[in-house]
Protein backbone atom coordinates (compact mmCIF):
# COMPACT_ATOMS: atom_id res chain seq x y z
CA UNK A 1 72.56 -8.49 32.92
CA UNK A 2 75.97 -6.41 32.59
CA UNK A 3 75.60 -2.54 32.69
CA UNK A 4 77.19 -2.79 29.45
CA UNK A 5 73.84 -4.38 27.65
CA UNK A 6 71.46 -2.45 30.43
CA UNK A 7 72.47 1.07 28.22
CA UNK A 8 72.12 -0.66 24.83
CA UNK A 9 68.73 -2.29 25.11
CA UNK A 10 67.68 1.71 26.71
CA UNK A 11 69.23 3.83 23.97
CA UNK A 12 67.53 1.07 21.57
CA UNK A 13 64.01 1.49 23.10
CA UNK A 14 64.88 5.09 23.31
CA UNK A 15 65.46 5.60 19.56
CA UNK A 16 62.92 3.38 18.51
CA UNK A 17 60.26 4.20 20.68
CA UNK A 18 58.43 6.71 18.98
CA UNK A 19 56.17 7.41 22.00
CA UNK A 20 59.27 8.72 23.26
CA UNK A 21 61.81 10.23 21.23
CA UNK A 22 59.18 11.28 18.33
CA UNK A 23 61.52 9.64 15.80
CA UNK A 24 60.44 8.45 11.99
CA UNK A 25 61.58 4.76 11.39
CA UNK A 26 60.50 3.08 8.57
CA UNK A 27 60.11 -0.74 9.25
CA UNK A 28 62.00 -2.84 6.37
CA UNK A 29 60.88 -6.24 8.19
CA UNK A 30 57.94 -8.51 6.07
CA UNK A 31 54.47 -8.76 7.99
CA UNK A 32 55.05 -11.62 9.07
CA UNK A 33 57.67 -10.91 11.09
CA UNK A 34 56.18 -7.11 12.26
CA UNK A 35 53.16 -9.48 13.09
CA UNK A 36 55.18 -12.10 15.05
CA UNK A 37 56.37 -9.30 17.50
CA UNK A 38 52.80 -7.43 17.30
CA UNK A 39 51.78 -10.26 19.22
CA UNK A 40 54.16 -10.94 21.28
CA UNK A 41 54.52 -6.77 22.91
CA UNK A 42 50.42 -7.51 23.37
CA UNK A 43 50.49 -10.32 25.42
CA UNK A 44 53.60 -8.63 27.54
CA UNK A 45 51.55 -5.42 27.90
């Protein structure tokens, strides 16, 4: 993976990660979709 991408996908986790950074982001997505990667992060974890 370039270096390039390697700092985008961190700052992205980063931001989003609210475990983390302690920042508000309110979701816009449908369910099903929110659901779709609900189960996917499970299975990875």
């Amino acid at each position: 993976m370039p270096l390039i991408m390697g700092v985008w996908l961190a700052s992205l986790i980063y931001f989003y990660g609210k475990d983390i950074s302690k920042h508000s982001y309110n979701v816009k997505d449908d369910d099903v979709i929110i659901d779709f990667f609900k189960n996917i992060w499970k299975v990875k974890k």
